[in-house]
PDB file of N, CA and C in Angstrom:
ATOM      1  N   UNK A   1       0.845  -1.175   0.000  1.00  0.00           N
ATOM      2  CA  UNK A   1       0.000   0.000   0.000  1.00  0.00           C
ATOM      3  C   UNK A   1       0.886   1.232   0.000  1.00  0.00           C
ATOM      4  N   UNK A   2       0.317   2.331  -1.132  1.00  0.00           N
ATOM      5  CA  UNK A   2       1.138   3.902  -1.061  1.00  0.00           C
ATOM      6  C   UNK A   2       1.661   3.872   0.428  1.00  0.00           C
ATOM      7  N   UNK A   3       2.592   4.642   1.200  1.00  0.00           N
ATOM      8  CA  UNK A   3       2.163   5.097   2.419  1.00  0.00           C
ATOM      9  C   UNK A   3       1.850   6.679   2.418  1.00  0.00           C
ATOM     10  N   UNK A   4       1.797   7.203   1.193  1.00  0.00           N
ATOM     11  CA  UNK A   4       0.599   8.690   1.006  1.00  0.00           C
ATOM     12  C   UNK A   4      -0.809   8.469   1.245  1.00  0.00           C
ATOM     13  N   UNK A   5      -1.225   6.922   1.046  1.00  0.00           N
ATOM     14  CA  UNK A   5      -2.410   6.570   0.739  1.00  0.00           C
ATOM     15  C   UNK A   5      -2.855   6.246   2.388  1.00  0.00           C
ATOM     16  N   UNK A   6      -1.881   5.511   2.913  1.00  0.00           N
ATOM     17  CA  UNK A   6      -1.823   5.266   4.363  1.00  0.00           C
ATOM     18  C   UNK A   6      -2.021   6.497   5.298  1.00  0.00           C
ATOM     19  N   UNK A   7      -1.166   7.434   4.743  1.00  0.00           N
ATOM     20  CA  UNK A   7      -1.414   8.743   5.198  1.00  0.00           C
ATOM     21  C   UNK A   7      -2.512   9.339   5.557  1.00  0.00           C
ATOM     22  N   UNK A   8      -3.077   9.339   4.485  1.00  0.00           N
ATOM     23  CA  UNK A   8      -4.568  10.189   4.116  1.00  0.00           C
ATOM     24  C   UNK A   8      -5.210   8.933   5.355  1.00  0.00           C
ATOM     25  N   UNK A   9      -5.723   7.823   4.795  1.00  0.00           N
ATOM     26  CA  UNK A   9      -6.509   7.075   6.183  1.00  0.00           C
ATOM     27  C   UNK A   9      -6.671   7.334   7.192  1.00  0.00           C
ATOM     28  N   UNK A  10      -4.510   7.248   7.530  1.00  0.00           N
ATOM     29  CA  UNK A  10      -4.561   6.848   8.666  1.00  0.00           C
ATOM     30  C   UNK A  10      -5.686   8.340   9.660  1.00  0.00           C
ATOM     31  N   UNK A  11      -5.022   9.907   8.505  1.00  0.00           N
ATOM     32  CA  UNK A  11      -5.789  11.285   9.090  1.00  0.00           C
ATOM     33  C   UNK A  11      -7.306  11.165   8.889  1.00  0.00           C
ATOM     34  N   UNK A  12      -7.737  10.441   8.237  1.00  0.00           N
ATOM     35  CA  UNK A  12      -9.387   9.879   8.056  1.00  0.00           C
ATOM     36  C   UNK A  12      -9.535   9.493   9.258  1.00  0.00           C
ATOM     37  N   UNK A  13      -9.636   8.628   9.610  1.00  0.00           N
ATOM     38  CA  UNK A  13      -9.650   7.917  10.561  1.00  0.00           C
ATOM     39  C   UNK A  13      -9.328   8.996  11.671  1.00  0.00           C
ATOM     40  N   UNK A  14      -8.518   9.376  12.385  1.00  0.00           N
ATOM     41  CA  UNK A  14      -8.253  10.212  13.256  1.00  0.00           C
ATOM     42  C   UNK A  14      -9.560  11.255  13.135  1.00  0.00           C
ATOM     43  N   UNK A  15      -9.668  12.068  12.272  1.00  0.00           N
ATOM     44  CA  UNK A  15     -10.929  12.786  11.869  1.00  0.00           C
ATOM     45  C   UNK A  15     -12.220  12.215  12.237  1.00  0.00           C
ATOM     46  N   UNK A  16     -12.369  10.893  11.681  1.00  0.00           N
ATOM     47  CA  UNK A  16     -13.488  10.375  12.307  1.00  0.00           C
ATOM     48  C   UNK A  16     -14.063  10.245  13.934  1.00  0.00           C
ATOM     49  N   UNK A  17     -12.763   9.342  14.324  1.00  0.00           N
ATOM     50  CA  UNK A  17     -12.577   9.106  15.917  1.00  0.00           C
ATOM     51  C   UNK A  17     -13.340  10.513  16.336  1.00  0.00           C
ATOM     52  N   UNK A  18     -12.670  11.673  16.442  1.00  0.00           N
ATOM     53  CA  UNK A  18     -12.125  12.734  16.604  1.00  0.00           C
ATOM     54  C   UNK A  18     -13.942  13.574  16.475  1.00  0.00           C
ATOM     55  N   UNK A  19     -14.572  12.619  15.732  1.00  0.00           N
ATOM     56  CA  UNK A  19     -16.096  13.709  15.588  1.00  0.00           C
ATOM     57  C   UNK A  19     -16.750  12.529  16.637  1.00  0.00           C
ATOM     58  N   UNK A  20     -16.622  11.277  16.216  1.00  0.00           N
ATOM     59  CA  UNK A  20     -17.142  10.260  17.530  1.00  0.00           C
ATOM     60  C   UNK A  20     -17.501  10.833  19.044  1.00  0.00           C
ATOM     61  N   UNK A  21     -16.182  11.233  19.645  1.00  0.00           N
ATOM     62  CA  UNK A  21     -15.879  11.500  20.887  1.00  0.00           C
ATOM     63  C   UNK A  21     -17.018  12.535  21.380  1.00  0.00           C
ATOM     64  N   UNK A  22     -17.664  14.125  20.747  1.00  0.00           N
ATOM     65  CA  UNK A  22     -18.351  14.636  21.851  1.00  0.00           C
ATOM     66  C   UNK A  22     -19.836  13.976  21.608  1.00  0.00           C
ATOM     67  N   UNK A  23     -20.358  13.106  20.510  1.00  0.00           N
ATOM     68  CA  UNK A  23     -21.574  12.250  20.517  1.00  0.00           C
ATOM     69  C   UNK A  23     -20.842  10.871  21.664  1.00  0.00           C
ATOM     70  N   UNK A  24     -19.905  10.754  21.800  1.00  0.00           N
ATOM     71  CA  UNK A  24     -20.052   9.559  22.647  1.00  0.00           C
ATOM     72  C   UNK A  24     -19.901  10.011  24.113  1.00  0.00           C
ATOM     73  N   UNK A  25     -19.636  11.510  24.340  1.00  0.00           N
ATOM     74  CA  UNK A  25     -19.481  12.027  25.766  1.00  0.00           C
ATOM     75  C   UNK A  25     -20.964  12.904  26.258  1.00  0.00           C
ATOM     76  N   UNK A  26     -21.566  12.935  25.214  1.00  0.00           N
ATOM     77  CA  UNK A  26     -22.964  13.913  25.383  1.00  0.00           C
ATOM     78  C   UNK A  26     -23.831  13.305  26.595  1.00  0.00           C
ATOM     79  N   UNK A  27     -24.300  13.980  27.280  1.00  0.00           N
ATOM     80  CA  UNK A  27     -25.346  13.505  28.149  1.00  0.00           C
ATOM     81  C   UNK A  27     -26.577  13.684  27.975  1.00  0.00           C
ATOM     82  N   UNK A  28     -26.828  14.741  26.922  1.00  0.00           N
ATOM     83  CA  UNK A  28     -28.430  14.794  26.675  1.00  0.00           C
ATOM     84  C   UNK A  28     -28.697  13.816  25.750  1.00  0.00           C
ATOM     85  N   UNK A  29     -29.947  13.423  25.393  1.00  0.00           N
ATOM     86  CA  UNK A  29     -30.481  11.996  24.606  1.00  0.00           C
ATOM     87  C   UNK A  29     -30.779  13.145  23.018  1.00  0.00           C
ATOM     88  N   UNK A  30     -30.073  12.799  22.433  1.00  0.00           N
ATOM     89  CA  UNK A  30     -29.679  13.128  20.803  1.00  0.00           C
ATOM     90  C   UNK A  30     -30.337  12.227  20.267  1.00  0.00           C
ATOM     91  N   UNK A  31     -31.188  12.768  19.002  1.00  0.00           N
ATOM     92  CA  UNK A  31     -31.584  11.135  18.304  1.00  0.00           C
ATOM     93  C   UNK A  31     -30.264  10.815  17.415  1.00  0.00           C
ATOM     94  N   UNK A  32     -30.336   9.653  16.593  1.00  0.00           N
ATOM     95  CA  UNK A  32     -29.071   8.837  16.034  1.00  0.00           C
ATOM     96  C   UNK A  32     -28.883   9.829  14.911  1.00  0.00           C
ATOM     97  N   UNK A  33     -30.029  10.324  13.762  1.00  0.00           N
ATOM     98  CA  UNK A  33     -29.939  11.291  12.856  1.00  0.00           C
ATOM     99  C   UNK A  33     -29.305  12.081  13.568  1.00  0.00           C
ATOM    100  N   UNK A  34     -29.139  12.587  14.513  1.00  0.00           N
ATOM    101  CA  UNK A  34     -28.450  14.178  14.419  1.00  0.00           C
ATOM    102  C   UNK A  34     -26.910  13.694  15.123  1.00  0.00           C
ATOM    103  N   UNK A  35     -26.617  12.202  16.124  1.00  0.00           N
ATOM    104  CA  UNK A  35     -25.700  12.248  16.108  1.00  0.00           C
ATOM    105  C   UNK A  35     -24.877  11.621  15.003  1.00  0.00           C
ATOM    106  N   UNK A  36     -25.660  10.963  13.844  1.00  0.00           N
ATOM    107  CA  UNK A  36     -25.093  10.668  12.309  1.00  0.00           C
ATOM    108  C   UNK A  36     -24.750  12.132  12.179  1.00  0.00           C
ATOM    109  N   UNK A  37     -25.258  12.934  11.719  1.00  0.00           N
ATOM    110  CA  UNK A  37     -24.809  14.091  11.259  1.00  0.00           C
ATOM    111  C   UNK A  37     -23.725  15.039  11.622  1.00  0.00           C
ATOM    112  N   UNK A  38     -24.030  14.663  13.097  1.00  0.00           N
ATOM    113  CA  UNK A  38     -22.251  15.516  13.944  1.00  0.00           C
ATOM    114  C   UNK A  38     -21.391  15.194  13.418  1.00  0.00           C
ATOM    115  N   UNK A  39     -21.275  13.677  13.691  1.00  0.00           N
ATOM    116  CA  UNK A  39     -19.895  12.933  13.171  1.00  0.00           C
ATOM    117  C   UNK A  39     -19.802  13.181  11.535  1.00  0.00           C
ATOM    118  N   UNK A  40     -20.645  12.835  10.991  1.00  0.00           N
ATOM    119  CA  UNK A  40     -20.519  12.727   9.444  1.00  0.00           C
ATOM    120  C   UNK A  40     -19.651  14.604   9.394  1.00  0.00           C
ATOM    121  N   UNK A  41     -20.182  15.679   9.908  1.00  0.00           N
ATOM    122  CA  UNK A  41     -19.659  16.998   9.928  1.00  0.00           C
ATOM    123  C   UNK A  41     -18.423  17.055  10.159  1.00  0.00           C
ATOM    124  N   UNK A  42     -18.411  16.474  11.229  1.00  0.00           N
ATOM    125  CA  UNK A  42     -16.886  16.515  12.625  1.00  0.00           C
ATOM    126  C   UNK A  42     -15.836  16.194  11.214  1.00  0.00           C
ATOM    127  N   UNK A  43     -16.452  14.717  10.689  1.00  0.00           N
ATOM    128  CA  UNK A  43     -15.605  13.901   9.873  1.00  0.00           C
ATOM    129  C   UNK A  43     -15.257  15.195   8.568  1.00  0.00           C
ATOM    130  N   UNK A  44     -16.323  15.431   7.872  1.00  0.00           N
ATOM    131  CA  UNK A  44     -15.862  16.315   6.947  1.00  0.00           C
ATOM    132  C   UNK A  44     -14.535  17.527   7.303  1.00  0.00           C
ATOM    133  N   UNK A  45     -15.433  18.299   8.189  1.00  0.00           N
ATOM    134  CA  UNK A  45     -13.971  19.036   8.419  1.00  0.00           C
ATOM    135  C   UNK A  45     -12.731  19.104   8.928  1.00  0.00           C
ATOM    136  N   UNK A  46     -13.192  17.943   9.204  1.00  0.00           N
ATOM    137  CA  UNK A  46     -11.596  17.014   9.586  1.00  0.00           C
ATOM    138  C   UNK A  46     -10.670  16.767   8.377  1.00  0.00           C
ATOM    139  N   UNK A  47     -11.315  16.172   7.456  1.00  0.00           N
ATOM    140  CA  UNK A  47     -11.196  15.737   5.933  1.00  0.00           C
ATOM    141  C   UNK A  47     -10.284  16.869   5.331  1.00  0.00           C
ATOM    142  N   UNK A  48     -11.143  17.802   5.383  1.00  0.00           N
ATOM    143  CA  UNK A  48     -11.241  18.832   4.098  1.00  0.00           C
ATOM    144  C   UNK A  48     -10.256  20.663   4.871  1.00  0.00           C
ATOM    145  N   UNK A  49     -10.234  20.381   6.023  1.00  0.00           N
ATOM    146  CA  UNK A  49      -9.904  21.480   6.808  1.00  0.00           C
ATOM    147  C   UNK A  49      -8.233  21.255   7.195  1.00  0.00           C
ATOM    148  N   UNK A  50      -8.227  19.962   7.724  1.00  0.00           N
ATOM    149  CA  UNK A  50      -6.584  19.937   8.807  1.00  0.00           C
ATOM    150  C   UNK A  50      -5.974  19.664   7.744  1.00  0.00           C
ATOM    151  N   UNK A  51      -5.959  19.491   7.032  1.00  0.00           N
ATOM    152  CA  UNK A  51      -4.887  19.214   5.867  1.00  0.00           C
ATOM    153  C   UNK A  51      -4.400  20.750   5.269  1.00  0.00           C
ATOM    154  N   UNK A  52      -5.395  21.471   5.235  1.00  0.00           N
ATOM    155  CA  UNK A  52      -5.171  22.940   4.679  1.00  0.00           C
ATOM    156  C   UNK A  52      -4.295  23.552   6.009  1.00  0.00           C
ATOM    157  N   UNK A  53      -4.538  23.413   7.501  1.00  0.00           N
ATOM    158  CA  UNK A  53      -3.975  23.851   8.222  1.00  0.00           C
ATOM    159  C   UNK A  53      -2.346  22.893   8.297  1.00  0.00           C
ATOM    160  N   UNK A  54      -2.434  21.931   8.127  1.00  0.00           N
ATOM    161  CA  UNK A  54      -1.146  21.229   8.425  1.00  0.00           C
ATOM    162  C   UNK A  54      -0.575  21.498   7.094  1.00  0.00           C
ATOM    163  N   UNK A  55      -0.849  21.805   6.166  1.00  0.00           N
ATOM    164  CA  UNK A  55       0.181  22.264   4.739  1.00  0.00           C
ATOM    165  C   UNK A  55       0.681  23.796   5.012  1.00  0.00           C
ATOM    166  N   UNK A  56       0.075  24.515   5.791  1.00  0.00           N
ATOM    167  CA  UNK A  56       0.573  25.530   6.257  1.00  0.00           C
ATOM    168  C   UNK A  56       1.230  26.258   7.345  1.00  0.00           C
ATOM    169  N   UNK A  57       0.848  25.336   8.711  1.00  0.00           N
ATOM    170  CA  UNK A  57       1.672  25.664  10.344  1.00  0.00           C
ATOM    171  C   UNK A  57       2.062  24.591  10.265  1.00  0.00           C
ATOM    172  N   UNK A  58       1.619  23.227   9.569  1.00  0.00           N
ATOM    173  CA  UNK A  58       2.882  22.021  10.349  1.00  0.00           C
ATOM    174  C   UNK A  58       3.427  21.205   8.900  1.00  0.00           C
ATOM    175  N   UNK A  59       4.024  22.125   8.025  1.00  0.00           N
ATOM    176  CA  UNK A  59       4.167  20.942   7.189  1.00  0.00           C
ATOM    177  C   UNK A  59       5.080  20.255   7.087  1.00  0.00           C
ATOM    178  N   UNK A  60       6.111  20.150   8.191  1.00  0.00           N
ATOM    179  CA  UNK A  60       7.518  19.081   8.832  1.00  0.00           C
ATOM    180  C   UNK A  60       7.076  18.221   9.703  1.00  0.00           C
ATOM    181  N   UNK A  61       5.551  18.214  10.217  1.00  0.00           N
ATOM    182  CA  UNK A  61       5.318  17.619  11.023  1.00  0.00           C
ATOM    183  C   UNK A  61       5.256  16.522  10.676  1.00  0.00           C
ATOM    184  N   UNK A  62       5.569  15.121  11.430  1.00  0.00           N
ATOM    185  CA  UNK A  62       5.399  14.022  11.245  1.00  0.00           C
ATOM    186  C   UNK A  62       3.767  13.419  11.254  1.00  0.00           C
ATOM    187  N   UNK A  63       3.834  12.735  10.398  1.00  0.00           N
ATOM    188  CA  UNK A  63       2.293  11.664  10.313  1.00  0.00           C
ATOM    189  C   UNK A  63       1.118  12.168  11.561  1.00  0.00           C
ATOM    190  N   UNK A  64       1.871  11.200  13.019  1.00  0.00           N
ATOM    191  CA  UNK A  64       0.713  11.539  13.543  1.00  0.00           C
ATOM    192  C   UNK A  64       0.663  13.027  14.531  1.00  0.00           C
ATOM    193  N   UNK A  65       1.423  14.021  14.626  1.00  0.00           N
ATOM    194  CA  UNK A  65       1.104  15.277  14.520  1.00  0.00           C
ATOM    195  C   UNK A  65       0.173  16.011  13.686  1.00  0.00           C
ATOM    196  N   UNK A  66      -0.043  15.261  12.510  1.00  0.00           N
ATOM    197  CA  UNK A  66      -1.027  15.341  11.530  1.00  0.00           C
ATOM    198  C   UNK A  66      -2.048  15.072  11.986  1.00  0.00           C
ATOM    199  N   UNK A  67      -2.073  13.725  12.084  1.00  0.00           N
ATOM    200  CA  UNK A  67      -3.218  12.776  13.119  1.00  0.00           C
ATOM    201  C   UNK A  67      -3.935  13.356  14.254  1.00  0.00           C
ATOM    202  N   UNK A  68      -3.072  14.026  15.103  1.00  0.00           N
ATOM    203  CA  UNK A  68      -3.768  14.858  16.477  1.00  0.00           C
ATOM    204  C   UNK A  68      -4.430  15.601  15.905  1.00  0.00           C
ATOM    205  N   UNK A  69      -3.645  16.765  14.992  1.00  0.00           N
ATOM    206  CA  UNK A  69      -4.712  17.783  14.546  1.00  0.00           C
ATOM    207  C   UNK A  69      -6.362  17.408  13.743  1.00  0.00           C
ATOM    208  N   UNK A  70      -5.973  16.291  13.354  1.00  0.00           N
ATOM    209  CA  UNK A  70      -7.282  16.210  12.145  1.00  0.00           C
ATOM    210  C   UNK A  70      -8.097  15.387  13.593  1.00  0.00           C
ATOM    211  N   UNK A  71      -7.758  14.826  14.758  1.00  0.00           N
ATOM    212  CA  UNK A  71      -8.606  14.786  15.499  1.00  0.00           C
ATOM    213  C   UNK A  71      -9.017  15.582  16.072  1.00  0.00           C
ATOM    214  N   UNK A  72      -8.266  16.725  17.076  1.00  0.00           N
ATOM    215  CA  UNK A  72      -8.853  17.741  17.204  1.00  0.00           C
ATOM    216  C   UNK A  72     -10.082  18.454  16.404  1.00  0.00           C
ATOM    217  N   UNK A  73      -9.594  18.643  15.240  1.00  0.00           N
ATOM    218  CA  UNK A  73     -10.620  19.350  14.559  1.00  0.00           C
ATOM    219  C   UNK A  73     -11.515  18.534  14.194  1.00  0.00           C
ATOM    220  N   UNK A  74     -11.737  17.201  14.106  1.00  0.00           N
ATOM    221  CA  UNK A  74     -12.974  16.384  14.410  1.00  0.00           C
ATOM    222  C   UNK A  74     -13.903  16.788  15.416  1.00  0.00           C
ATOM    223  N   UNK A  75     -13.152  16.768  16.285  1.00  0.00           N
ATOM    224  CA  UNK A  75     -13.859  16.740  18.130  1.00  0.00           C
ATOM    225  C   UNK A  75     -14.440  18.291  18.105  1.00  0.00           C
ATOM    226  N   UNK A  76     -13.595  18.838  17.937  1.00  0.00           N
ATOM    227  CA  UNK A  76     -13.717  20.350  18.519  1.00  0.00           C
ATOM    228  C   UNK A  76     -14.265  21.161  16.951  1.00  0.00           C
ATOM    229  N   UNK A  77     -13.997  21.188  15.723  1.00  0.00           N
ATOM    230  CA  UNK A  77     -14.420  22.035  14.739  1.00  0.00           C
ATOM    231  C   UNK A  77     -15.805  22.228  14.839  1.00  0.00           C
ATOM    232  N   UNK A  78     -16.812  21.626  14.608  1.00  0.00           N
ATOM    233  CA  UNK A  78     -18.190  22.176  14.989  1.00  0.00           C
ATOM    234  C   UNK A  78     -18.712  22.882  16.055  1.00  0.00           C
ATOM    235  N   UNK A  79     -17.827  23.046  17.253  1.00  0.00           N
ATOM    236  CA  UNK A  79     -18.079  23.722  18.385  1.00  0.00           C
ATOM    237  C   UNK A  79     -17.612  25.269  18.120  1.00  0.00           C
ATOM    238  N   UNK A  80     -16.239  25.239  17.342  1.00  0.00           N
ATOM    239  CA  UNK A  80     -15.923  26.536  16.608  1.00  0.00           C
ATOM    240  C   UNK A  80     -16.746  26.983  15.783  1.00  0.00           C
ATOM    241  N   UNK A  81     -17.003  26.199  15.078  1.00  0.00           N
ATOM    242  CA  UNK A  81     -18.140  26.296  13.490  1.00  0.00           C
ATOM    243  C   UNK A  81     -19.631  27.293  14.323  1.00  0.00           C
ATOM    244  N   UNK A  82     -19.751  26.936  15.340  1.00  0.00           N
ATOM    245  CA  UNK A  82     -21.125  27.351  15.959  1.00  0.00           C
ATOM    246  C   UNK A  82     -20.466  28.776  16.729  1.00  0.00           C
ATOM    247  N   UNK A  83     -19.323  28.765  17.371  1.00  0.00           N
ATOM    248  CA  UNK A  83     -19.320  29.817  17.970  1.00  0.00           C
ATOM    249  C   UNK A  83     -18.860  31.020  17.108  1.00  0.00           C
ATOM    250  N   UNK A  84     -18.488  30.466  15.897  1.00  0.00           N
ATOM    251  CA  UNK A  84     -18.126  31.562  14.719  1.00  0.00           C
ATOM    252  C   UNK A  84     -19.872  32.192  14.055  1.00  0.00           C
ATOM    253  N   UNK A  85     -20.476  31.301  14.428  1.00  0.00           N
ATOM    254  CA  UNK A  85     -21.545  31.724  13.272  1.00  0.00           C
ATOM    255  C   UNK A  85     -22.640  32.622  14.479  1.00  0.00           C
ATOM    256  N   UNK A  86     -22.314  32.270  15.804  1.00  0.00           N
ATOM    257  CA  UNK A  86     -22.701  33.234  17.042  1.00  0.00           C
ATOM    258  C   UNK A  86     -22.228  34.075  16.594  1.00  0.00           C
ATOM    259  N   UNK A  87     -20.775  34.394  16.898  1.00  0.00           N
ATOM    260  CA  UNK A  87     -20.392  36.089  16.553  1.00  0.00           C
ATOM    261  C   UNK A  87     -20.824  36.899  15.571  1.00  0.00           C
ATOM    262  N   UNK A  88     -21.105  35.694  14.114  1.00  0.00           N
ATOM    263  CA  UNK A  88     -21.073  36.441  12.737  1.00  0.00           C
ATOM    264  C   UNK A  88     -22.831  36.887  12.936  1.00  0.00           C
ATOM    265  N   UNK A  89     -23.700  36.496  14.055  1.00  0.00           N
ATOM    266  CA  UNK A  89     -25.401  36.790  13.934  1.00  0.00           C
ATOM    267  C   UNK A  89     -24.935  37.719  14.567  1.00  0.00           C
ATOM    268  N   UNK A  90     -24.254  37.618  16.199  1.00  0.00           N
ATOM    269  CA  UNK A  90     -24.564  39.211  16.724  1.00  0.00           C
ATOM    270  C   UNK A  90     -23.514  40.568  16.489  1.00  0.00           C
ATOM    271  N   UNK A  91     -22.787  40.074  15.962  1.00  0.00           N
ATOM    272  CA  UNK A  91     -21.735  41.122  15.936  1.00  0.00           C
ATOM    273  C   UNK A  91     -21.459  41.694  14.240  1.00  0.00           C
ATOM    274  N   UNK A  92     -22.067  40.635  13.446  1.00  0.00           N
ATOM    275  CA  UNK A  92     -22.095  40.629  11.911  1.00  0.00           C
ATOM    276  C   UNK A  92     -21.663  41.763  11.187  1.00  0.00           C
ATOM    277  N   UNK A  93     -23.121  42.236  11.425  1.00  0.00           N
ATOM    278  CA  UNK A  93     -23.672  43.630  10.829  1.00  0.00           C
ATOM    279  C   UNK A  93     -22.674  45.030  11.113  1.00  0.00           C
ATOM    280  N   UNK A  94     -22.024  44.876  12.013  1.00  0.00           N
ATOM    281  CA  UNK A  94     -21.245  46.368  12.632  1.00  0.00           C
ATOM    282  C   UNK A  94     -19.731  45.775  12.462  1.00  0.00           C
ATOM    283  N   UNK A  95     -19.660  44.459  11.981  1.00  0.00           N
ATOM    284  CA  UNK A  95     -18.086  44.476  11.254  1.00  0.00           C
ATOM    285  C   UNK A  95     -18.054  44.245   9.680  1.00  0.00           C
ATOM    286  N   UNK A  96     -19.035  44.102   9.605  1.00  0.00           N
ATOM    287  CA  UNK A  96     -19.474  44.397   7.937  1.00  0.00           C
ATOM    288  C   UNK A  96     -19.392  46.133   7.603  1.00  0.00           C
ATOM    289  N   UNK A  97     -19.874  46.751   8.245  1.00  0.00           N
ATOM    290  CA  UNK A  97     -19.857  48.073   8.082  1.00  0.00           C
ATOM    291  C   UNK A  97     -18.471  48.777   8.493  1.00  0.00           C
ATOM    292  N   UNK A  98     -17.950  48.008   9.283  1.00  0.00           N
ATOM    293  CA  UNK A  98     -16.432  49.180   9.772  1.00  0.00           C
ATOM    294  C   UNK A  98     -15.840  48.350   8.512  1.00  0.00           C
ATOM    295  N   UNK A  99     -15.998  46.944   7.663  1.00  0.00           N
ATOM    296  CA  UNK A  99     -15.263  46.747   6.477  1.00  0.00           C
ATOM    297  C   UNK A  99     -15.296  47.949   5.914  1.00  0.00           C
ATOM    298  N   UNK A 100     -16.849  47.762   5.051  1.00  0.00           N
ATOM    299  CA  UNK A 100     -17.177  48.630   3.953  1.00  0.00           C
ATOM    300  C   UNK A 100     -16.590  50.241   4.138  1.00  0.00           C
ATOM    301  N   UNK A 101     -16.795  50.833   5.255  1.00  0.00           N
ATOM    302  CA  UNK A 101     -16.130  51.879   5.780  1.00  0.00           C
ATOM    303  C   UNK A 101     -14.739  51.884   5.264  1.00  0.00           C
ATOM    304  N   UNK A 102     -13.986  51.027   5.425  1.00  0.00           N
ATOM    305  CA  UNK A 102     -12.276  51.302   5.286  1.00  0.00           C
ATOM    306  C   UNK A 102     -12.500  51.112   4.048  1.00  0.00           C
ATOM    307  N   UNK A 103     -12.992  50.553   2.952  1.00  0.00           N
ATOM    308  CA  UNK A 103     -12.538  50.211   2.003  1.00  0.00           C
ATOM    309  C   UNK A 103     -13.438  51.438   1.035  1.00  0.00           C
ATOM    310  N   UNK A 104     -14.697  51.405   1.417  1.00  0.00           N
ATOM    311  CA  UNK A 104     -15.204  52.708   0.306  1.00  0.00           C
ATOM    312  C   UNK A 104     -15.151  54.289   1.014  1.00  0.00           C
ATOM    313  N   UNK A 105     -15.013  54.330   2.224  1.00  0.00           N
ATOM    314  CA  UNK A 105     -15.168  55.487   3.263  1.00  0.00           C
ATOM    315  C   UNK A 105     -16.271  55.665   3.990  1.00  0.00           C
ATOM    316  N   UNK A 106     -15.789  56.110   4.850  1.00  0.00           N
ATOM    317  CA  UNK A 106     -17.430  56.885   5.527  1.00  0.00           C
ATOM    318  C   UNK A 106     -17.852  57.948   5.307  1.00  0.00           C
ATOM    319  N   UNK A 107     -19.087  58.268   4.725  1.00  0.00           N
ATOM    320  CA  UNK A 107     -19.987  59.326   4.686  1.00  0.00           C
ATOM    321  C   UNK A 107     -19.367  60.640   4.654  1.00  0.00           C
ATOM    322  N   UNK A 108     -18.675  60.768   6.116  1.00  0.00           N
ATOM    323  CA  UNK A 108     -18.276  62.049   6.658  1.00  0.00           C
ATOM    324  C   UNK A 108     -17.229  62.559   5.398  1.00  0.00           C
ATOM    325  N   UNK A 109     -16.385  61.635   4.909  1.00  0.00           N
ATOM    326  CA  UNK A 109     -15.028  62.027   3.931  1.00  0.00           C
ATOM    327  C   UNK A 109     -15.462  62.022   2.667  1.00  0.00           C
ATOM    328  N   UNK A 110     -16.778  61.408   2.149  1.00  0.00           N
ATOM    329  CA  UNK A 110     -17.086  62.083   0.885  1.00  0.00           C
ATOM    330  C   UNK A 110     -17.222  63.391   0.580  1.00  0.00           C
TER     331      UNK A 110
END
């Protein structure tokens, strides 16, 4: 077998584990659909995410330094994913505007 191919798995796998863990630590009664769906999530951005971060802060890192991260971000990325999309409802709108501000001006300097 590749061991690029081994690679990728073995960080699959880690990713997976890695979305497992807060459906297997939860204490409230989840139905199976929604804890299918955590993991299936956890798993994706595990997939599709730590690889973009480990090609860029760890790319000397060995295999399973790889491995931790794509579990981490199994376990923990949807908990970010939610507290990012908190900030972006309440705080959204007034960092959208200090953007648009720097980039076209404010009012006052036309």
């Amino acid at each position: 077998m590749d061991s690029s191919l081994l690679t990728q798995f073995w960080l699959l796998l880690a990713g997976v584990g890695g979305a497992f863990l807060p459906v297997a630590l939860s204490n409230g009664a989840s139905s199976r659909g929604r804890a299918l769906a955590q993991v299936s999530c956890g798993a994706l951005m595990a997939t599709f995410l730590a690889p973009a971060l480990e090609r860029h802060f760890f790319s000397t890192s060995p295999p399973e330094v790889n491995a931790g991260i794509s579990f981490f971000i199994g376990c923990f990325g949807l908990k970010l994913a939610e507290l990012a999309q908190k900030l972006i409802d309440s705080r959204g709108e007034a960092l959208a505007n200090r953007i648009i501000d720097r980039i076209a001006g404010t009012e006052e300097r036309k």
